[in-house]
Structure formats: structure tokens, C-alpha cells
PDB file of N, CA and C in Angstrom:
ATOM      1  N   UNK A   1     110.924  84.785  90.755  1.00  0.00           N
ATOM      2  CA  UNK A   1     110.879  83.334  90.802  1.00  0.00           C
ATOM      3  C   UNK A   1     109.451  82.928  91.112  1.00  0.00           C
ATOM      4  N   UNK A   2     108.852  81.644  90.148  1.00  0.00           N
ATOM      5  CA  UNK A   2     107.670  81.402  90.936  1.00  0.00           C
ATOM      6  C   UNK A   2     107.610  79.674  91.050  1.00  0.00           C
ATOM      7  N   UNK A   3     106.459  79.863  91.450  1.00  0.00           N
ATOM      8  CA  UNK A   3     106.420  78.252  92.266  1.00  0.00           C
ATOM      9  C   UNK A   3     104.565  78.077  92.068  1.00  0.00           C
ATOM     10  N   UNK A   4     104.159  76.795  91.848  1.00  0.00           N
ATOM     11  CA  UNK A   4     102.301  76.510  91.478  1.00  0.00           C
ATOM     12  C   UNK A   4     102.160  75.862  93.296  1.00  0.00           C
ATOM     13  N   UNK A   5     101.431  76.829  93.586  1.00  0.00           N
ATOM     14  CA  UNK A   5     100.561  76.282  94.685  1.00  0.00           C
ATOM     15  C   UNK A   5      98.678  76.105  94.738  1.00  0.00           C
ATOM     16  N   UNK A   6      98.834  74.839  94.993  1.00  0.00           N
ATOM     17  CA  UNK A   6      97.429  74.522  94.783  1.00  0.00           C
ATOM     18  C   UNK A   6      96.776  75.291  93.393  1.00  0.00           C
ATOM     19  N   UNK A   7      97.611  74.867  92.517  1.00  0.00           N
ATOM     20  CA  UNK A   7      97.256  75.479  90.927  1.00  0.00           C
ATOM     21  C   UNK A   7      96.886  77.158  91.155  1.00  0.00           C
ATOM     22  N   UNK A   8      97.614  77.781  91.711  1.00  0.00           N
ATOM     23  CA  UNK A   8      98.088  79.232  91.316  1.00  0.00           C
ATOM     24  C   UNK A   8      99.172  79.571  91.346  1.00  0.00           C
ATOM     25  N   UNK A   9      99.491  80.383  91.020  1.00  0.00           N
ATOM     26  CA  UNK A   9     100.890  81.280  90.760  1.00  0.00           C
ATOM     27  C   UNK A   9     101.418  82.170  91.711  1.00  0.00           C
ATOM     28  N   UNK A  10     102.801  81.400  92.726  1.00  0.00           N
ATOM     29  CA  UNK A  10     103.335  82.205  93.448  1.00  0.00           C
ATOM     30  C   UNK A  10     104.280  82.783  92.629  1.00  0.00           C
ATOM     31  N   UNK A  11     104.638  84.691  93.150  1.00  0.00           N
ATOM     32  CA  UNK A  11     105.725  84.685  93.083  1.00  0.00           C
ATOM     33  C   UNK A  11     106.725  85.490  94.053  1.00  0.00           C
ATOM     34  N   UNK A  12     107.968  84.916  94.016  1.00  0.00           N
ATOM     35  CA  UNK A  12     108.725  85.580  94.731  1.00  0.00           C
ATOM     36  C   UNK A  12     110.012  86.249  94.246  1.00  0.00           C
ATOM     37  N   UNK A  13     109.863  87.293  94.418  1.00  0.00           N
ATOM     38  CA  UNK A  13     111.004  88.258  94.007  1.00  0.00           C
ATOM     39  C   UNK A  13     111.798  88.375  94.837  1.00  0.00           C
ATOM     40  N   UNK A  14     113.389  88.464  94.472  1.00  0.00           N
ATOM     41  CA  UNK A  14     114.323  88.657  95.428  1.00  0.00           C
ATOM     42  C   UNK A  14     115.020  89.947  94.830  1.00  0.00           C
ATOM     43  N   UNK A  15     115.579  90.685  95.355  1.00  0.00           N
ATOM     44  CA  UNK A  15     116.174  92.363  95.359  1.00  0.00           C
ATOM     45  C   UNK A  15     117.242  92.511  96.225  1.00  0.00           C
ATOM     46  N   UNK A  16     118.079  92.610  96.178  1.00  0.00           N
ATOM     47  CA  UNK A  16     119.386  93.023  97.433  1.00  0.00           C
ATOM     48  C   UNK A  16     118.869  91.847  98.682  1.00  0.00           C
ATOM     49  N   UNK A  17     118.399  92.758  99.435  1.00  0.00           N
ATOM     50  CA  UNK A  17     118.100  92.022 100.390  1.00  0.00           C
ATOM     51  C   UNK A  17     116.855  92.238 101.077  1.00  0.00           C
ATOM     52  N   UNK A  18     115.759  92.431 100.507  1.00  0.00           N
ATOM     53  CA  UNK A  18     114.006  92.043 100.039  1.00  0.00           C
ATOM     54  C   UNK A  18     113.844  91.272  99.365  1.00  0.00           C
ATOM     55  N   UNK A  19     112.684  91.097  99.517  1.00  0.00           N
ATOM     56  CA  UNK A  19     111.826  89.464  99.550  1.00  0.00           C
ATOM     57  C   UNK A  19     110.658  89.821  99.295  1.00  0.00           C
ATOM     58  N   UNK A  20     109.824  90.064  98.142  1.00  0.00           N
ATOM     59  CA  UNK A  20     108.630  89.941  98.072  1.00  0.00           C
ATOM     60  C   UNK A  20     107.639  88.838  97.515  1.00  0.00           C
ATOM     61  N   UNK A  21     106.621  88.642  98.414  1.00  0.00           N
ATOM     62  CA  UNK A  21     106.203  87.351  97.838  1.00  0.00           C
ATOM     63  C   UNK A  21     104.505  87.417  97.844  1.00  0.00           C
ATOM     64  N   UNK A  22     104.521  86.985  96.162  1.00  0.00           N
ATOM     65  CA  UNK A  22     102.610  87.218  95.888  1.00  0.00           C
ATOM     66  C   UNK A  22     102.033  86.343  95.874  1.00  0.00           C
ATOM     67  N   UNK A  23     100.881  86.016  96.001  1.00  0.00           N
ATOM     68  CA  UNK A  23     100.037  85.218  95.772  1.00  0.00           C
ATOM     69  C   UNK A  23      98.869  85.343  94.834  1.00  0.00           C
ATOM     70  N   UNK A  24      98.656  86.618  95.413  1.00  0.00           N
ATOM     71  CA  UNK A  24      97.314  87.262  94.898  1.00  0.00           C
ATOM     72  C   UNK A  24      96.999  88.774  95.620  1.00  0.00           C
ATOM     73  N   UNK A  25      95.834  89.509  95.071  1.00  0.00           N
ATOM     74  CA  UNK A  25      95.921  90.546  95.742  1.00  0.00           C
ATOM     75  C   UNK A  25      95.693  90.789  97.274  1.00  0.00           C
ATOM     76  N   UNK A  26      95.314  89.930  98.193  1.00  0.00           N
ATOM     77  CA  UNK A  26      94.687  89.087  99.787  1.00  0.00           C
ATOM     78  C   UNK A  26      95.621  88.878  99.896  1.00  0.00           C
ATOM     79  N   UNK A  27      96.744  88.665  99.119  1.00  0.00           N
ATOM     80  CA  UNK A  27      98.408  87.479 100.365  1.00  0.00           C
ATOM     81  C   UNK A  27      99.141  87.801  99.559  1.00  0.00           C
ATOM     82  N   UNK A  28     100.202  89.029 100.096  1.00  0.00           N
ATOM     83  CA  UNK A  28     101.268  88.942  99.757  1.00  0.00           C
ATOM     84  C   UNK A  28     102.090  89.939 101.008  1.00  0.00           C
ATOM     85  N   UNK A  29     103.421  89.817 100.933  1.00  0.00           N
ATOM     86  CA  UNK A  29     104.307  90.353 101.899  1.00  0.00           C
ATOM     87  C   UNK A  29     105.663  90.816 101.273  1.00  0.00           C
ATOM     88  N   UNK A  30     105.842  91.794 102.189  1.00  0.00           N
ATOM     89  CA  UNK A  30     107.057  92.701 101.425  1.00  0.00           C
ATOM     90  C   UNK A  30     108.028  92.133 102.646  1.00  0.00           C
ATOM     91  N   UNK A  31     109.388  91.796 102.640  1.00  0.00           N
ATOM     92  CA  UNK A  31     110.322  91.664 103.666  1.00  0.00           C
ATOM     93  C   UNK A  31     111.909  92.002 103.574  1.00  0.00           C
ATOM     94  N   UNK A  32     112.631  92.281 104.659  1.00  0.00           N
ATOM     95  CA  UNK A  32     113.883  92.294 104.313  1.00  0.00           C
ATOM     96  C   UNK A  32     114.611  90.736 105.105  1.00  0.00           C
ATOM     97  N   UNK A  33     115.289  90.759 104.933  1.00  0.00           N
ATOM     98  CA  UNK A  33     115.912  89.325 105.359  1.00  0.00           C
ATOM     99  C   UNK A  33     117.632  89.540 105.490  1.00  0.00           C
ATOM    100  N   UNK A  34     117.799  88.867 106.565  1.00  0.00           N
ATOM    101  CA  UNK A  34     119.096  88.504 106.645  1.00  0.00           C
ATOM    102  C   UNK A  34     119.423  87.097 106.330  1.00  0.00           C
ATOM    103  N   UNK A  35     120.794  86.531 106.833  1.00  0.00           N
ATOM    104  CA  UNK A  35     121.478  85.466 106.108  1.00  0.00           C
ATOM    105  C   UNK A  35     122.198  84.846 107.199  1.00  0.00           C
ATOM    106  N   UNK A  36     121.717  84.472 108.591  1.00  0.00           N
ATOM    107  CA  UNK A  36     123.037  83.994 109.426  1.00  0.00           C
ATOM    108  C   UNK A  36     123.967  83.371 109.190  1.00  0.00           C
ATOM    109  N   UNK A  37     125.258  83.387 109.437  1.00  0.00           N
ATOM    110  CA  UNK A  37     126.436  83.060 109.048  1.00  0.00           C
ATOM    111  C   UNK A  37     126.384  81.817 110.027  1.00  0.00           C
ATOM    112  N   UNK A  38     127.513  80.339 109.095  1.00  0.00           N
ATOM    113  CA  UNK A  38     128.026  79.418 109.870  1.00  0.00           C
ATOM    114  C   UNK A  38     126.385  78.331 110.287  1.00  0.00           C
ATOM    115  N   UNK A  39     125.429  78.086 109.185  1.00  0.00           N
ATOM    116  CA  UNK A  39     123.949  77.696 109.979  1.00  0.00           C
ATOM    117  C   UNK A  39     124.460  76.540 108.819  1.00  0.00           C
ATOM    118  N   UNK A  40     123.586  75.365 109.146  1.00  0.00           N
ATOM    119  CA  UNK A  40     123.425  74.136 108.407  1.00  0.00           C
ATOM    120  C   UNK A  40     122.810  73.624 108.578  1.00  0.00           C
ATOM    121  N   UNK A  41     121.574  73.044 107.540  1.00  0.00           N
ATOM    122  CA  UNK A  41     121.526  73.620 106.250  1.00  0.00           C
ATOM    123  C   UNK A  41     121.158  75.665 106.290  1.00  0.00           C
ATOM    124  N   UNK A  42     121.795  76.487 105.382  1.00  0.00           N
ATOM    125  CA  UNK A  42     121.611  77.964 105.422  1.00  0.00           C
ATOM    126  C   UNK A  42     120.278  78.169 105.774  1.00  0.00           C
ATOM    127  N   UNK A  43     119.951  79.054 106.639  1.00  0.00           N
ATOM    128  CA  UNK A  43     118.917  80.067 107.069  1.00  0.00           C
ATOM    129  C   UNK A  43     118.834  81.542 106.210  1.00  0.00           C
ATOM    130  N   UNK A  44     117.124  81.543 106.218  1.00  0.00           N
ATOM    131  CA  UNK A  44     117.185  83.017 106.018  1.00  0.00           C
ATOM    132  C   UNK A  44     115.840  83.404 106.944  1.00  0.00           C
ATOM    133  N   UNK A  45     116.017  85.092 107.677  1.00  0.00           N
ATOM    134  CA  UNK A  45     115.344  85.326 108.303  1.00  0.00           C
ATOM    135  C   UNK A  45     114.871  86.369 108.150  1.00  0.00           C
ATOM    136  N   UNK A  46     113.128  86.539 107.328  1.00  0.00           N
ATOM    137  CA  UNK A  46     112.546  87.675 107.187  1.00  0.00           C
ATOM    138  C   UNK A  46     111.882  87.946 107.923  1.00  0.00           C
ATOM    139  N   UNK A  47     111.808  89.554 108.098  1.00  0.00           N
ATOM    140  CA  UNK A  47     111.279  90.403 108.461  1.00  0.00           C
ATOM    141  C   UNK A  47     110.075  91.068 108.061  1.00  0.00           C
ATOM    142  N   UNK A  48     108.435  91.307 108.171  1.00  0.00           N
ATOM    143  CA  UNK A  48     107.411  91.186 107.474  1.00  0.00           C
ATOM    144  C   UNK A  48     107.500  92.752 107.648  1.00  0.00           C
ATOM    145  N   UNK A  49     107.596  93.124 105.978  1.00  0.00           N
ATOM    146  CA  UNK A  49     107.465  95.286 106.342  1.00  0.00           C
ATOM    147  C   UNK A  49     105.866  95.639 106.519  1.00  0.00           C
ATOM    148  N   UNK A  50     105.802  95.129 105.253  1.00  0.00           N
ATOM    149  CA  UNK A  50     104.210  95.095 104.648  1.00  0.00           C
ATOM    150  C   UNK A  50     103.618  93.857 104.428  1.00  0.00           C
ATOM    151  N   UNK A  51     102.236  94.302 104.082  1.00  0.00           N
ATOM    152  CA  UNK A  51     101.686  92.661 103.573  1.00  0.00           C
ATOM    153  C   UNK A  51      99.897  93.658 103.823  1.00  0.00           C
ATOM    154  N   UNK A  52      99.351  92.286 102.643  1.00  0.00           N
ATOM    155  CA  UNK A  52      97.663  92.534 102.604  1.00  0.00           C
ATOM    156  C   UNK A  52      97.086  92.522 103.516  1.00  0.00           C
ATOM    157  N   UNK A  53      96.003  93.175 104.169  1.00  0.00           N
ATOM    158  CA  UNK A  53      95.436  93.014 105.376  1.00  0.00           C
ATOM    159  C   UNK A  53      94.905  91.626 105.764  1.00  0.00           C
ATOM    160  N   UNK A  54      94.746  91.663 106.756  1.00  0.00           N
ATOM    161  CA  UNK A  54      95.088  92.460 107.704  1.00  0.00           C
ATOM    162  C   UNK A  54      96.654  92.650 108.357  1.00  0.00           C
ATOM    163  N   UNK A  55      96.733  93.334 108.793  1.00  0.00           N
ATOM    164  CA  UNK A  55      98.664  93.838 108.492  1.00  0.00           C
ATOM    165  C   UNK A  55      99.090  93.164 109.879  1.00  0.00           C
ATOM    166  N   UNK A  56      98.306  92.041 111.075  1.00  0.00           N
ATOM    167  CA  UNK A  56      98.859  91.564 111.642  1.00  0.00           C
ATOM    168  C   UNK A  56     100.199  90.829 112.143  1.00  0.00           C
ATOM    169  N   UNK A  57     100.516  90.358 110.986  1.00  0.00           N
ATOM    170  CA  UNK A  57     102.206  89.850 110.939  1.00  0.00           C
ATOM    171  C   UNK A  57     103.475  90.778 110.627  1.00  0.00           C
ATOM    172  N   UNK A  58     102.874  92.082 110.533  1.00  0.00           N
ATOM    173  CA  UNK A  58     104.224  92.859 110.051  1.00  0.00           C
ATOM    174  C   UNK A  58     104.939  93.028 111.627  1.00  0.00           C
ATOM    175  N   UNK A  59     106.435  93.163 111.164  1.00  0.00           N
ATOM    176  CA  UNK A  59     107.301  92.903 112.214  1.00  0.00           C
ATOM    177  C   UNK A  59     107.150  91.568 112.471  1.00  0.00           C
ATOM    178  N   UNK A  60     107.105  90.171 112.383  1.00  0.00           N
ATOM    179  CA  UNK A  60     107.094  89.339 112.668  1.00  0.00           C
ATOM    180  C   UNK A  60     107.983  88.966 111.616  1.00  0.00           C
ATOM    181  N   UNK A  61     108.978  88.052 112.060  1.00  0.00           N
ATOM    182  CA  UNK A  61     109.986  86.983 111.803  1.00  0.00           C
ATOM    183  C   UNK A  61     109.714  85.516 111.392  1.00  0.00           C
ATOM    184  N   UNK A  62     109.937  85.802 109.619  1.00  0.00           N
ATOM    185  CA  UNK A  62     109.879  83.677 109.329  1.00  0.00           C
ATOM    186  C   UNK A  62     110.877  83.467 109.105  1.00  0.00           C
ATOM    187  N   UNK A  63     111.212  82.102 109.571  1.00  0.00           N
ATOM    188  CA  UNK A  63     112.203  81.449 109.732  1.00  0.00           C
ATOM    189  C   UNK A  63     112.577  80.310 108.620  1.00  0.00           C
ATOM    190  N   UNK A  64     113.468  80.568 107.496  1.00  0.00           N
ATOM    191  CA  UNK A  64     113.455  79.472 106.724  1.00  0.00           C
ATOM    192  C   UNK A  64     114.724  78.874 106.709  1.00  0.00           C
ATOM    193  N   UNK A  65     114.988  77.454 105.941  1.00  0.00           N
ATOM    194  CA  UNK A  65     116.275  77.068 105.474  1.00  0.00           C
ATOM    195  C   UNK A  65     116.271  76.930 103.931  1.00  0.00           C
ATOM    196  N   UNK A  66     117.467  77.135 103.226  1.00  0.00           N
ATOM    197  CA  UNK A  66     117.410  77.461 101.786  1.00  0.00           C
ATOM    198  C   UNK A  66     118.155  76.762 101.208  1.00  0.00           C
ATOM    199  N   UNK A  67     118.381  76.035 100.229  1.00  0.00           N
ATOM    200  CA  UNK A  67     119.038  75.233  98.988  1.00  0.00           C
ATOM    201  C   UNK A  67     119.183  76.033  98.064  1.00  0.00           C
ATOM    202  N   UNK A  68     120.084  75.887  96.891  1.00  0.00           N
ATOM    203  CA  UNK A  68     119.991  76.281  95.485  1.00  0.00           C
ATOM    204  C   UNK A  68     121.204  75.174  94.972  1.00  0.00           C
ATOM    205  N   UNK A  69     120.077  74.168  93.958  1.00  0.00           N
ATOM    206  CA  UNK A  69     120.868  72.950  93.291  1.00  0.00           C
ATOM    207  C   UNK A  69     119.972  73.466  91.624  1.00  0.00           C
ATOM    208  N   UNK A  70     121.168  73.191  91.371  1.00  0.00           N
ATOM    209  CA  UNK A  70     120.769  72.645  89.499  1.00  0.00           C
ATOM    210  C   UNK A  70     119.667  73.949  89.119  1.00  0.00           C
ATOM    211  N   UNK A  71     120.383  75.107  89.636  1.00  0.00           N
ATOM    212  CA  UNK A  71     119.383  76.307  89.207  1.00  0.00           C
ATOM    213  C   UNK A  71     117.943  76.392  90.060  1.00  0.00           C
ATOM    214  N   UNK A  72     117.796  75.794  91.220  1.00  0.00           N
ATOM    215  CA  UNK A  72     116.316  75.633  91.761  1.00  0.00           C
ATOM    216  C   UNK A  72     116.917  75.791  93.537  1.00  0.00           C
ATOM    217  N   UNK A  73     116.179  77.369  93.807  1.00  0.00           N
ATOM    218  CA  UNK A  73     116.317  77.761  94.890  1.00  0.00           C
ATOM    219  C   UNK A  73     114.904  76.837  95.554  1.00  0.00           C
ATOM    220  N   UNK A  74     115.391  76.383  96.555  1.00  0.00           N
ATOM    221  CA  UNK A  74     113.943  75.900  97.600  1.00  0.00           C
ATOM    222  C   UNK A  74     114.536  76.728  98.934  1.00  0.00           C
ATOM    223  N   UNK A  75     113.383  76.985  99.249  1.00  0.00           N
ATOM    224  CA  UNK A  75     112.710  77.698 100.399  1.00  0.00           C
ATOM    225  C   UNK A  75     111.810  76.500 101.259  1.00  0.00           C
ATOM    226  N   UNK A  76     112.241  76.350 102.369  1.00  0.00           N
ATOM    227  CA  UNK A  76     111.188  75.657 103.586  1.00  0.00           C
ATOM    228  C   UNK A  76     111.232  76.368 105.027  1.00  0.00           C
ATOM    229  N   UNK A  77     110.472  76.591 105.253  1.00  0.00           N
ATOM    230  CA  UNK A  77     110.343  77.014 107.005  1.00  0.00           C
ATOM    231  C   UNK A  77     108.738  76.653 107.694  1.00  0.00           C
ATOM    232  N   UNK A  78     108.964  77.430 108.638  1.00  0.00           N
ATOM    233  CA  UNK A  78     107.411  77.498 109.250  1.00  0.00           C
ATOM    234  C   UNK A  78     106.791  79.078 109.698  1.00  0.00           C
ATOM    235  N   UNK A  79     105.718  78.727 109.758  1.00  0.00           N
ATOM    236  CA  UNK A  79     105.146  80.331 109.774  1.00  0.00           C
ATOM    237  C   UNK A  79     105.741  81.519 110.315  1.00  0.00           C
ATOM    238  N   UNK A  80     104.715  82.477 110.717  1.00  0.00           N
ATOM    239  CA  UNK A  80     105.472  83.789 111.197  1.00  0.00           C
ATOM    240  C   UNK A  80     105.652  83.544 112.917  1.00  0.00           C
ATOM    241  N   UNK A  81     104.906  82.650 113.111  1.00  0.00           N
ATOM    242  CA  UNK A  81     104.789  82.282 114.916  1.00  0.00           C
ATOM    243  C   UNK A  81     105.972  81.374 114.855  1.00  0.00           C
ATOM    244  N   UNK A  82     106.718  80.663 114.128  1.00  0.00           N
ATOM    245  CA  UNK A  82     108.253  79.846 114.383  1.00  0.00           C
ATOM    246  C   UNK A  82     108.785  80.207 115.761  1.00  0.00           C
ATOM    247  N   UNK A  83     109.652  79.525 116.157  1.00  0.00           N
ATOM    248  CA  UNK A  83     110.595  80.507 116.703  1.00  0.00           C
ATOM    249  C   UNK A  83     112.037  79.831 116.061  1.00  0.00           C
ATOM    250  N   UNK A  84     111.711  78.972 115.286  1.00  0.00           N
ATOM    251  CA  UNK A  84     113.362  78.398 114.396  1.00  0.00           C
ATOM    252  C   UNK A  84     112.707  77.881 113.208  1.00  0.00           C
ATOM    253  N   UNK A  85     114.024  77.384 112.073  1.00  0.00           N
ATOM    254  CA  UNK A  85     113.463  76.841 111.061  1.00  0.00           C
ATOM    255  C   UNK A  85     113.314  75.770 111.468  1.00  0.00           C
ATOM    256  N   UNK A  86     112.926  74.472 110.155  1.00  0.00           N
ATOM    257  CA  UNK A  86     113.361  73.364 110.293  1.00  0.00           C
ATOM    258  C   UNK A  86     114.887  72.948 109.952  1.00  0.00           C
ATOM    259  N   UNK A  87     115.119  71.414 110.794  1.00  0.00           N
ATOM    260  CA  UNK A  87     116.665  71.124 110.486  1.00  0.00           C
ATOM    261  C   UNK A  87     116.467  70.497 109.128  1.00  0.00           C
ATOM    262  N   UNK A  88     115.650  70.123 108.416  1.00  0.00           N
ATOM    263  CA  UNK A  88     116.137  69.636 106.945  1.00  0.00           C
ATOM    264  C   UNK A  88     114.985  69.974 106.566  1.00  0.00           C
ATOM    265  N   UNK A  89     115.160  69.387 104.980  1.00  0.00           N
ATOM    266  CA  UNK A  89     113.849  69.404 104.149  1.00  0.00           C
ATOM    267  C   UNK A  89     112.902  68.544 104.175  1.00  0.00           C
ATOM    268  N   UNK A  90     111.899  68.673 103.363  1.00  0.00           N
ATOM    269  CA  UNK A  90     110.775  67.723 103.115  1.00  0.00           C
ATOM    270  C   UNK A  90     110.698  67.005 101.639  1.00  0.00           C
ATOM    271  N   UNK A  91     110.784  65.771 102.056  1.00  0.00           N
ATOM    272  CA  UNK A  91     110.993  65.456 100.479  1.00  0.00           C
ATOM    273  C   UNK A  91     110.200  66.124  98.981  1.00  0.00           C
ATOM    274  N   UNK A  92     109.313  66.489  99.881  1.00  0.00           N
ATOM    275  CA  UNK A  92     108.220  67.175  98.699  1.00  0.00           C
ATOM    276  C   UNK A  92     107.516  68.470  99.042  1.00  0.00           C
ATOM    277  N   UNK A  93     106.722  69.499  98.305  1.00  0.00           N
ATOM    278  CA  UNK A  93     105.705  70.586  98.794  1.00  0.00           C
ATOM    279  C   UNK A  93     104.844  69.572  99.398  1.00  0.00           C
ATOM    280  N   UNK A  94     104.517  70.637 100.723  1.00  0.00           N
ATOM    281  CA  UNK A  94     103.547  69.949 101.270  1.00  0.00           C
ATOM    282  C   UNK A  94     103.924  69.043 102.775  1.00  0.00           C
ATOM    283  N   UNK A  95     104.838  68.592 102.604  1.00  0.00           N
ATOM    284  CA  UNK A  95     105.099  67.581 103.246  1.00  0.00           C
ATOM    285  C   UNK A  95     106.054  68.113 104.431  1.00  0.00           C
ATOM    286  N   UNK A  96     105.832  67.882 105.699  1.00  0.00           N
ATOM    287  CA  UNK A  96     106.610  68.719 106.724  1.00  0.00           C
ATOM    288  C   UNK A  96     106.414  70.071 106.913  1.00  0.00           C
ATOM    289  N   UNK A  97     107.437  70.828 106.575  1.00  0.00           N
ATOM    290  CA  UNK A  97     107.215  72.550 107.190  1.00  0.00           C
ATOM    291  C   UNK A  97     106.013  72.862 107.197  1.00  0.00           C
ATOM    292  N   UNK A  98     105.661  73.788 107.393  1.00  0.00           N
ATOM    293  CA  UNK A  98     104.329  74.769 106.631  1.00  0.00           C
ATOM    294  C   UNK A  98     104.594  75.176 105.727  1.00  0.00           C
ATOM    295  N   UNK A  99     105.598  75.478 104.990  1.00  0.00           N
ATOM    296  CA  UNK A  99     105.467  75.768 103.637  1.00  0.00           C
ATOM    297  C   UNK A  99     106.939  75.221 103.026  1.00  0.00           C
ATOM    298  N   UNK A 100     106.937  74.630 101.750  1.00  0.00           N
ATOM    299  CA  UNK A 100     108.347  74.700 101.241  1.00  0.00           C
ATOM    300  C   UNK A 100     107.893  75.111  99.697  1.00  0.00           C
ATOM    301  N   UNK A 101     108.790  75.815  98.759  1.00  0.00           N
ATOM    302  CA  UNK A 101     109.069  76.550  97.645  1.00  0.00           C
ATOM    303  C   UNK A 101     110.115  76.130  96.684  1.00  0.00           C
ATOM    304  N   UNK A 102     109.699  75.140  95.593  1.00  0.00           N
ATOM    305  CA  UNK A 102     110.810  75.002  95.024  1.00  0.00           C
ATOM    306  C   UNK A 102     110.814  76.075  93.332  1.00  0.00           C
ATOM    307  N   UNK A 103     111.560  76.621  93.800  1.00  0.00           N
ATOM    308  CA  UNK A 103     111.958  77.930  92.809  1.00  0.00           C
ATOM    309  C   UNK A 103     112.779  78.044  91.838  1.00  0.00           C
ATOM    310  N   UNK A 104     112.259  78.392  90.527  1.00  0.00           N
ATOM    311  CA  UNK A 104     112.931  78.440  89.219  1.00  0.00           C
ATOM    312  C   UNK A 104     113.333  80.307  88.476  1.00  0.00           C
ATOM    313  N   UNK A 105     114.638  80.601  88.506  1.00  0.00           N
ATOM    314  CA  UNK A 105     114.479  82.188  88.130  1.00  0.00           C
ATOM    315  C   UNK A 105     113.664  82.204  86.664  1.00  0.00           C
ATOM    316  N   UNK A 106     112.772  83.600  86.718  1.00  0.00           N
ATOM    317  CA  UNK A 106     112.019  83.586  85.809  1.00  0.00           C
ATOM    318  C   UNK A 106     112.531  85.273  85.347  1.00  0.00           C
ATOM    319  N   UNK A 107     112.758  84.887  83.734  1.00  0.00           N
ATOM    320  CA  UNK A 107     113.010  86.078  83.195  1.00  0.00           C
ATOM    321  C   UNK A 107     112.298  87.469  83.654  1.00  0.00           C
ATOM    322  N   UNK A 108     112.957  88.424  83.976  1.00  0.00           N
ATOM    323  CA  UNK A 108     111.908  89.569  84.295  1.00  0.00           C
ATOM    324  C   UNK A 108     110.998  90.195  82.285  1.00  0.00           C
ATOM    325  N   UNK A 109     109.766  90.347  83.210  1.00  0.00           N
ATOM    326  CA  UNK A 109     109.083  90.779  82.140  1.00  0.00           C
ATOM    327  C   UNK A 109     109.469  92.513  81.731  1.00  0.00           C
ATOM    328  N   UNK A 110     109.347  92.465  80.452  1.00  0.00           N
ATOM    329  CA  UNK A 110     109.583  93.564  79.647  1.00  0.00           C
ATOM    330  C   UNK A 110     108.931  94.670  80.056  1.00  0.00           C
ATOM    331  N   UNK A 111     109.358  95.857  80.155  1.00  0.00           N
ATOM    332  CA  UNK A 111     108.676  97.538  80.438  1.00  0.00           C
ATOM    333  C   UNK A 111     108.038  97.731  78.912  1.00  0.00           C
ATOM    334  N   UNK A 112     107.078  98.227  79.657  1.00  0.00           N
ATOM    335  CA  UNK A 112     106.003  98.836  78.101  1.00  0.00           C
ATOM    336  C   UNK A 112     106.787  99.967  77.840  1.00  0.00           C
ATOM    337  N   UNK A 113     107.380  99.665  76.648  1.00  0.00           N
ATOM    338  CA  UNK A 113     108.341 101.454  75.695  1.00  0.00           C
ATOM    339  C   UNK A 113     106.800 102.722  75.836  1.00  0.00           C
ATOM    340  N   UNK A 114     107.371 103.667  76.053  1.00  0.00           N
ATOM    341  CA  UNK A 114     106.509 104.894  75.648  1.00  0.00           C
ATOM    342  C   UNK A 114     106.597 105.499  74.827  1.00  0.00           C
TER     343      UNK A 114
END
């Protein structure tokens, strides 16, 4: 899935239950995440495995809340220092959390045949 921040190309991949998310070769993070049960609006809470140096935030916990309407997962929380998400959204990127993500699935790209 990706999302244009400040005219580049995030992306975020979701896998079972990893989370990887690029930016570029400087910022990106590998995570696993859980799903607390019974939260409103839904939470998800990753776990930082890896990530570009400096590797300060690994083991650190972000805290988000999640939507998925009309095919468009959004993502909002606040950094890795949180200690909760936010209780709602922001009407727009940018606006409120430290970060929100509104996300479109993007076909996976093709393996080069050998």
C-alpha cells in the first residue's frame, strides 16, 4: 500500500502480522503488530524489529488507530515516544497526530521470470 508524503512515495506493506514501512533508503522500519481487542476506534500496536540507522527506536512501540472504508485503509497515531493513540482522526494528512496514512492496496509487482 502506498501513500504521497510531501511528494514521495511511502510504502507500506502488510504480511500476516508485519508491517513494513519505506520511505526511502534513511527511513524505513520493519514491525510486528498486534490488534487489541474491544478498542474504539481499532488500534494497532507495532513493535519496531528493524529500521535504518540509527537503530534507536527498535523495540519501541507506535501506537495507532485504523479505518478501512471504500477500500482505503488509514493509519493515524503518534510517534514511537506515544504512550496511546489518538481517540479519533484528523480530518486530513497532516493535521493532528504525527502522522496519518491514507492507504490504497497496490497490486504487488511482478517477479523477473529466469
Amino acid at each position: 500500500m502506498s501513500d504521497n508524503e510531501a511528494g514521495g512515495k511511502i510504502t507500506i506493506t502488510i504480511t500476516g502480522n508485519s508491517l513494513h514501512f519505506y520511505r526511502d533508503p534513511s527511513f524505513w522500519f520493519e514491525t510486528t503488530f498486534t490488534l487489541p481487542p474491544d478498542t474504539d476506534p481499532p488500534q494497532l500496536h507495532a513493535t519496531i524489529r528493524r529500521s535504518s540507522p540509527p537503530e534507536d527506536s527498535i523495540g519501541e512501540v507506535v501506537f495507532a488507530i485504523f479505518k478501512i472504508e471504500d477500500g482505503t485503509l488509514t493509519l493515524a497515531g503518534e510517534q514511537a515516544s506515544a504512550v496511546e493513540p489518538p481517540n479519533a482522526f484528523p480530518s486530513a494528512p497532516g493535521a493532528g497526530p504525527s502522522f496519518r496514512y491514507d492507504l490504497e492496496k497496490a497490486q504487488p509487482r511482478a517477479k523477473n521470470p529466469k
